[in-house]
C-alpha atoms as a PDB file:
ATOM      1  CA  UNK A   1     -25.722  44.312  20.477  1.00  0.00           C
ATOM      2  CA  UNK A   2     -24.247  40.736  20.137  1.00  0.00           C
ATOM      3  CA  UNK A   3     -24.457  37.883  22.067  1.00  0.00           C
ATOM      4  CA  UNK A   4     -22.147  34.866  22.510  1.00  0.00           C
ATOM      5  CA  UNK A   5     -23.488  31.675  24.453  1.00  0.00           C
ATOM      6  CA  UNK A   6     -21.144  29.014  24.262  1.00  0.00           C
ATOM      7  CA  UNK A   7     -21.817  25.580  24.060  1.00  0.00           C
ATOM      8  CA  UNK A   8     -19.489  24.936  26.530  1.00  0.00           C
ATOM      9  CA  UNK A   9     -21.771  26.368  29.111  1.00  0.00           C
ATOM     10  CA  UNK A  10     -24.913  26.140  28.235  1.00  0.00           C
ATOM     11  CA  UNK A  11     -25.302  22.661  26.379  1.00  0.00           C
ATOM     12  CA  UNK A  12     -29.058  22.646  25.590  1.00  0.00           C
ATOM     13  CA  UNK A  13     -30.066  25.069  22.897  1.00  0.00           C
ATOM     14  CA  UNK A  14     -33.035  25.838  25.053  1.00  0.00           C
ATOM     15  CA  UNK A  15     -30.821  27.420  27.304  1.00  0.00           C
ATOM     16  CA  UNK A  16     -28.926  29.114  25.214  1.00  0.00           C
ATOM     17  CA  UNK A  17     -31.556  30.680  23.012  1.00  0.00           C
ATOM     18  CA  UNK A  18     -33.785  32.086  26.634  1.00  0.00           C
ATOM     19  CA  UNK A  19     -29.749  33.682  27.748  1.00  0.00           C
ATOM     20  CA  UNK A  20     -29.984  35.273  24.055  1.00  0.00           C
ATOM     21  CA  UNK A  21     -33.228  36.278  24.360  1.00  0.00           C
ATOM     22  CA  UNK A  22     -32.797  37.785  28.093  1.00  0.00           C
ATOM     23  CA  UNK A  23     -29.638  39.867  26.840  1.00  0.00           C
ATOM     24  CA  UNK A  24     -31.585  41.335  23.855  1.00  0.00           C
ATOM     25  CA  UNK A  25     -34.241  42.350  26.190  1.00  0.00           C
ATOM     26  CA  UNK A  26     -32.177  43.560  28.893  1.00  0.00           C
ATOM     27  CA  UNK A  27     -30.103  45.390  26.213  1.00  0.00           C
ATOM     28  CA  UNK A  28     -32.745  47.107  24.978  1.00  0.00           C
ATOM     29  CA  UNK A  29     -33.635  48.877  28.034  1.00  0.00           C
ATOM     30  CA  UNK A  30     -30.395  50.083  28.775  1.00  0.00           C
ATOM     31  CA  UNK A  31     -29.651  51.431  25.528  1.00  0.00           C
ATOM     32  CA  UNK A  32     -30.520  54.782  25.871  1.00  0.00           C
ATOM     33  CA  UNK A  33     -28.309  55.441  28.317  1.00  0.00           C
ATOM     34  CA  UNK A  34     -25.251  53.735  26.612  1.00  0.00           C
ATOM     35  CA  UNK A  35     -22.895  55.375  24.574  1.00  0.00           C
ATOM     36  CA  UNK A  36     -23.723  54.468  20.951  1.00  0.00           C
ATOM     37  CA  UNK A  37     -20.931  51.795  20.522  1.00  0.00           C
ATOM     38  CA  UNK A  38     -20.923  48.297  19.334  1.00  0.00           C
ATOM     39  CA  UNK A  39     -21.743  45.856  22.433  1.00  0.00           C
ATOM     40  CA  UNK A  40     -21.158  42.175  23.028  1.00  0.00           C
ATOM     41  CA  UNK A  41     -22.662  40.304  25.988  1.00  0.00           C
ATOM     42  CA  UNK A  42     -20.715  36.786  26.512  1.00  0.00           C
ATOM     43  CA  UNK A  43     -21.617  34.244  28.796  1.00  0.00           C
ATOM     44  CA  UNK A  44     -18.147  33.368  30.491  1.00  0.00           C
ATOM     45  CA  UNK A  45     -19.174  30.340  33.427  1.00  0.00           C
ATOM     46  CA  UNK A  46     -22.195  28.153  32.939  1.00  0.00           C
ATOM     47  CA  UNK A  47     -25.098  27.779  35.466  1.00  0.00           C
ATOM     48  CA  UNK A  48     -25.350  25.011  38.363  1.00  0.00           C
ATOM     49  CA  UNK A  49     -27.713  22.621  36.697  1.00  0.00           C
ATOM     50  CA  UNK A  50     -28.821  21.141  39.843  1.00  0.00           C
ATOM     51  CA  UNK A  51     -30.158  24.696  41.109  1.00  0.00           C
ATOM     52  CA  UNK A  52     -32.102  24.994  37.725  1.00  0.00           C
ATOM     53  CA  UNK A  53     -33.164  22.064  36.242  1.00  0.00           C
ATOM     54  CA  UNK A  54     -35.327  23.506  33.304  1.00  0.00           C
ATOM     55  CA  UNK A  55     -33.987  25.456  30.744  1.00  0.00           C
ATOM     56  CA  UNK A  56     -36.890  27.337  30.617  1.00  0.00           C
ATOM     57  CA  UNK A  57     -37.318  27.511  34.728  1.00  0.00           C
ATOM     58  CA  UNK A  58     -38.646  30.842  36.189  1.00  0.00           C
ATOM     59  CA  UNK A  59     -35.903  31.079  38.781  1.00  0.00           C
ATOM     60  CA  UNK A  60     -33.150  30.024  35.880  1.00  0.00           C
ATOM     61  CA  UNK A  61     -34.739  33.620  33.634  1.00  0.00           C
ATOM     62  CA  UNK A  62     -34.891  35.621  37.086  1.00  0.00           C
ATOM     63  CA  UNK A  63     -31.016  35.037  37.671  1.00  0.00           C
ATOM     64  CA  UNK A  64     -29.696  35.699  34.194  1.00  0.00           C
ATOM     65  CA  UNK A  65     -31.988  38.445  34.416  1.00  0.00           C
ATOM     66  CA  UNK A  66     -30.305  40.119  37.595  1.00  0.00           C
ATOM     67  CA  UNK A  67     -27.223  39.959  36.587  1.00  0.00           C
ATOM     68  CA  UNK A  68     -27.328  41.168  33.256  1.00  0.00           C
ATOM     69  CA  UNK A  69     -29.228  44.339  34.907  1.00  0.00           C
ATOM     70  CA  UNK A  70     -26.208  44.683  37.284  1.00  0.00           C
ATOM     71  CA  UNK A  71     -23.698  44.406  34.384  1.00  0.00           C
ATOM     72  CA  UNK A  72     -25.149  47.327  31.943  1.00  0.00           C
ATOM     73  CA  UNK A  73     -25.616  49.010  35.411  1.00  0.00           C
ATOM     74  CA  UNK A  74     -21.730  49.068  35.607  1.00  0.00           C
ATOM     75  CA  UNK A  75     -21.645  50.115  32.327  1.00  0.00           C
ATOM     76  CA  UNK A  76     -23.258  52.848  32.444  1.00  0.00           C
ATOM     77  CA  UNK A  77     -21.578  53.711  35.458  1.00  0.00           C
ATOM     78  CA  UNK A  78     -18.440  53.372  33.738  1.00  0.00           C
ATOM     79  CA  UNK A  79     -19.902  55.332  31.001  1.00  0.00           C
ATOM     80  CA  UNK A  80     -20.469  58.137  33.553  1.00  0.00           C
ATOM     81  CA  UNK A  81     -16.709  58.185  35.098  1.00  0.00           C
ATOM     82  CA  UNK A  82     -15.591  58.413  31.788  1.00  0.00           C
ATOM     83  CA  UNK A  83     -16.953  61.759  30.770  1.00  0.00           C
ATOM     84  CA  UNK A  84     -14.203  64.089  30.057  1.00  0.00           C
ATOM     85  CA  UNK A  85     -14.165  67.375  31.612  1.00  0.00           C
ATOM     86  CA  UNK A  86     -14.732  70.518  29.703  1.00  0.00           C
ATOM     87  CA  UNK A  87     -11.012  72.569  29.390  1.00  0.00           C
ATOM     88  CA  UNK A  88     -11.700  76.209  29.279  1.00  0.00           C
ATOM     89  CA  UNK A  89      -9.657  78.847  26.640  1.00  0.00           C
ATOM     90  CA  UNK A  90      -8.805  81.459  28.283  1.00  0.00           C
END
């Protein structure tokens, strides 16, 4: 699992360490029902700063932490479309 936190939106190290840290942790509990596959998490738009102020701010941990349960939750729905069918010999 990899994780990519660009400076670009999140410009405190703070904040990007407690994203790393909530993607590991997340990641974790959704591996065992991911394919075994090579993963990379990557923060693509930054977070309002005037809606979380602290880096470290509750509410700032509880959002990251929603939505990276709602993106390995279309993963492994994706995971689940994928699954080929079984072709029969006859």
């Amino acid at each position: 699992m990899g994780a990519m936190v660009p400076k670009r939106w999140a410009k405190r190290a703070v904040t990007r360490n407690m994203i790393k840290r909530q993607i590991y942790s997340v990641g974790a509990m959704a591996a065992s029902a991911l394919p075994c596959a090579a993963y990379v998490v990557r923060l693509r738009s930054g977070f309002d700063r005037a809606h979380f102020v602290s880096a470290t701010s509750v509410a700032l941990k509880r959002q990251v932490r929603q939505e990276l349960v709602a993106l390995f939750a279309h993963a492994q729905s994706r995971r689940s479309d994928r699954t080929p069918a079984v072709a029969s010999r006859a």
